[in-house]
C-alpha atoms as a PDB file:
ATOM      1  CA  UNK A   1       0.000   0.000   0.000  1.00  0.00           C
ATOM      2  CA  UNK A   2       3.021   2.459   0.503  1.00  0.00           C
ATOM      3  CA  UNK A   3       3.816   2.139  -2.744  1.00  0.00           C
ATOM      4  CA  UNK A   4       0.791   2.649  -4.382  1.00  0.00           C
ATOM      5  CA  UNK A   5       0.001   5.597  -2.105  1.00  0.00           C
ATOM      6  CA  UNK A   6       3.402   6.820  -3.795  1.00  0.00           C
ATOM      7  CA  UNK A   7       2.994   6.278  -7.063  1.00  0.00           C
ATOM      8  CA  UNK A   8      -0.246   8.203  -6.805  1.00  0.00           C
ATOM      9  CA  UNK A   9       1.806  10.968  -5.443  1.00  0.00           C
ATOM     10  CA  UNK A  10       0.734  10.767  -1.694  1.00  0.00           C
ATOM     11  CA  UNK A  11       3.950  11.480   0.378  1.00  0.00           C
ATOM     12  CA  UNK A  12       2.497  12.398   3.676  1.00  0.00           C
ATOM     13  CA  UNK A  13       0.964   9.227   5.573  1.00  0.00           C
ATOM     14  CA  UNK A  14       1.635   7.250   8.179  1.00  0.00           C
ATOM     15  CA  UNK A  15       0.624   3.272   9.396  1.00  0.00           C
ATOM     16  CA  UNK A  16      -2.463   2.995  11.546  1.00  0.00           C
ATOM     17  CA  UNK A  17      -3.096  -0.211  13.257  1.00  0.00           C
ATOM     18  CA  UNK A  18      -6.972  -1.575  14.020  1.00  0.00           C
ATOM     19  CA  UNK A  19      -8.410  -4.745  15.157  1.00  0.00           C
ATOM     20  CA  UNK A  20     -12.376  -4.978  14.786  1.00  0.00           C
ATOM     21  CA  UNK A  21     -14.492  -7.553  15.778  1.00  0.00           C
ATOM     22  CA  UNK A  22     -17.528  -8.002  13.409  1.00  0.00           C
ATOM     23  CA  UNK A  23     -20.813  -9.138  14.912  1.00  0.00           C
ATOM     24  CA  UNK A  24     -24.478  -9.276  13.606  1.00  0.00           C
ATOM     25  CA  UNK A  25     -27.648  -9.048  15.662  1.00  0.00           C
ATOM     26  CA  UNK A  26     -30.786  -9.735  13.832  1.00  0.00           C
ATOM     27  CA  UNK A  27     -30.001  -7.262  10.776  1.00  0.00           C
ATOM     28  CA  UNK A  28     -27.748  -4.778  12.631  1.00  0.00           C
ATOM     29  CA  UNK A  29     -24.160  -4.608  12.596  1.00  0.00           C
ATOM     30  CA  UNK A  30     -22.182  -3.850  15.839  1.00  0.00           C
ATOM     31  CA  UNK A  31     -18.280  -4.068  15.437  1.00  0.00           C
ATOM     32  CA  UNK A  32     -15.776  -3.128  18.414  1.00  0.00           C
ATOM     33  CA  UNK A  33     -12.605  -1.363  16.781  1.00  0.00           C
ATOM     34  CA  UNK A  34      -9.462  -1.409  19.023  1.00  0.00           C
ATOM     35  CA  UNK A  35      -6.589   1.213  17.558  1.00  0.00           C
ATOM     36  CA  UNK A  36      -3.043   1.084  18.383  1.00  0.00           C
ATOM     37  CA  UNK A  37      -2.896   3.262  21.919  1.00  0.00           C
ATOM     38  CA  UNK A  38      -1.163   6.234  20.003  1.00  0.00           C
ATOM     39  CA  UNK A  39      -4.026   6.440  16.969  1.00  0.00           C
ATOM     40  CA  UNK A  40      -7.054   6.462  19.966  1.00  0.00           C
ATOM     41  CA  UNK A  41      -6.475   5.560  23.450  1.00  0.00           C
ATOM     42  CA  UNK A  42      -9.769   3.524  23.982  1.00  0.00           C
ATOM     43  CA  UNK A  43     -11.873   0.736  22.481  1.00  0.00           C
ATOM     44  CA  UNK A  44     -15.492   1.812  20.569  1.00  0.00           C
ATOM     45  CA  UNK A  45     -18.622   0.021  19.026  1.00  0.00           C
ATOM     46  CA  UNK A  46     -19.613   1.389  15.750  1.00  0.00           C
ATOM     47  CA  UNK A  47     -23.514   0.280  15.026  1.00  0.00           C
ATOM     48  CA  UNK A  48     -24.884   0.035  11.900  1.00  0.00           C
ATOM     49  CA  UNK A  49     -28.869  -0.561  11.216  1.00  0.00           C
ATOM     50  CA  UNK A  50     -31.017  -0.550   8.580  1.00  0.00           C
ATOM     51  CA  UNK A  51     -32.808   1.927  10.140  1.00  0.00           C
ATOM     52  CA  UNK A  52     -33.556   4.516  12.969  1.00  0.00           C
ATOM     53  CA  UNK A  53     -36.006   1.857  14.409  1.00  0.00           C
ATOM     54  CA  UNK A  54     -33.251  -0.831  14.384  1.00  0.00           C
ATOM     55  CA  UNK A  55     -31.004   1.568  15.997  1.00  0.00           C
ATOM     56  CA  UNK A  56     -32.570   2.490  18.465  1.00  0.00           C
ATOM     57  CA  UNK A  57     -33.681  -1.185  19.775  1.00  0.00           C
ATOM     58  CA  UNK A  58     -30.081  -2.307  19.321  1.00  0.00           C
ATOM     59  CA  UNK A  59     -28.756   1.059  21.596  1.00  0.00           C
ATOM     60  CA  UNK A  60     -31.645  -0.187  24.334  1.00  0.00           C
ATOM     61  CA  UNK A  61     -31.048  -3.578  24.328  1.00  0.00           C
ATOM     62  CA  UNK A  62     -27.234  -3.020  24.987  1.00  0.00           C
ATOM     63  CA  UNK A  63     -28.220  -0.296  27.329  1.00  0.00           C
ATOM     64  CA  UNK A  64     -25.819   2.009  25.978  1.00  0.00           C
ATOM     65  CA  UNK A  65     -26.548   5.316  27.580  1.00  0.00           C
ATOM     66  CA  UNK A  66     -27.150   8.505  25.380  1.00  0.00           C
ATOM     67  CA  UNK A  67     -24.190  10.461  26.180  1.00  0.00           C
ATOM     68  CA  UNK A  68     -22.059   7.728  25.102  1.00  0.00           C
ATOM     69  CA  UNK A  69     -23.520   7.877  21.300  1.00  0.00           C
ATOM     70  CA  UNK A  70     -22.409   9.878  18.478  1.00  0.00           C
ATOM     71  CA  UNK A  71     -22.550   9.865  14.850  1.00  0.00           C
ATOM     72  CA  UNK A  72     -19.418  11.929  14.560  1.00  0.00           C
ATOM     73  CA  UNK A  73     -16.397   9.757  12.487  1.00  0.00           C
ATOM     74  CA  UNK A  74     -13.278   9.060  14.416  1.00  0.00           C
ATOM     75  CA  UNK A  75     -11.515  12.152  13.771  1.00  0.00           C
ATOM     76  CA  UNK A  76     -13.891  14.566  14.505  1.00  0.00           C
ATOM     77  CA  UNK A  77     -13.982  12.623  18.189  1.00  0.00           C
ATOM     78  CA  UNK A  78     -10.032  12.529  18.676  1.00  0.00           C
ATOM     79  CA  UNK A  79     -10.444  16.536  17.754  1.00  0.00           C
ATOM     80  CA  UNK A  80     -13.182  16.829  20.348  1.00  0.00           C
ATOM     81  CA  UNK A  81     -10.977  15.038  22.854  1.00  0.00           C
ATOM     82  CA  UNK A  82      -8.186  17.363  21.975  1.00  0.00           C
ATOM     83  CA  UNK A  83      -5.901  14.468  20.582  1.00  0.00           C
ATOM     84  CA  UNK A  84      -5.171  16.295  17.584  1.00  0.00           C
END
């Protein structure tokens, strides 16, 4: 991937390290992403759901509470946080 990234003239990146952990419940997809301590300190769920309805059952069934949700992307978090 290096390579390609400089052949397409890309010269500023650096290696990011994830592991994720895929899992479906009923038609909704809930995957835990772990990042390399220096990329983002802590461990996250990212749901996906067909729908709001689906969403919402999944959030109360796990009991995740509502200040703990956000449909920001990772970086706008880590800016939030002030890692960046």
């Amino acid at each position: 991937m290096p390579k390609f990234l400089k052949e397409l003239g890309i010269k500023d990146f650096k290696r990011e390290d994830k592991h994720r952990e895929s899992y479906m419940l009923k038609d909704v997809l809930i995957e835990f992403d772990t990042w390399d301590k220096e990329v983002f300190p802590m461990p996250y769920i990212e749901i996906e759901a067909p729908n709001i309805e689906a969403l919402e059952n999944t959030i109360l069934l796990l009991n995740i509470p509502k200040d703990k949700i956000t449909s920001k992307g990772l970086l706008e978090i880590k800016r939030d946080m002030g890692l960046l």
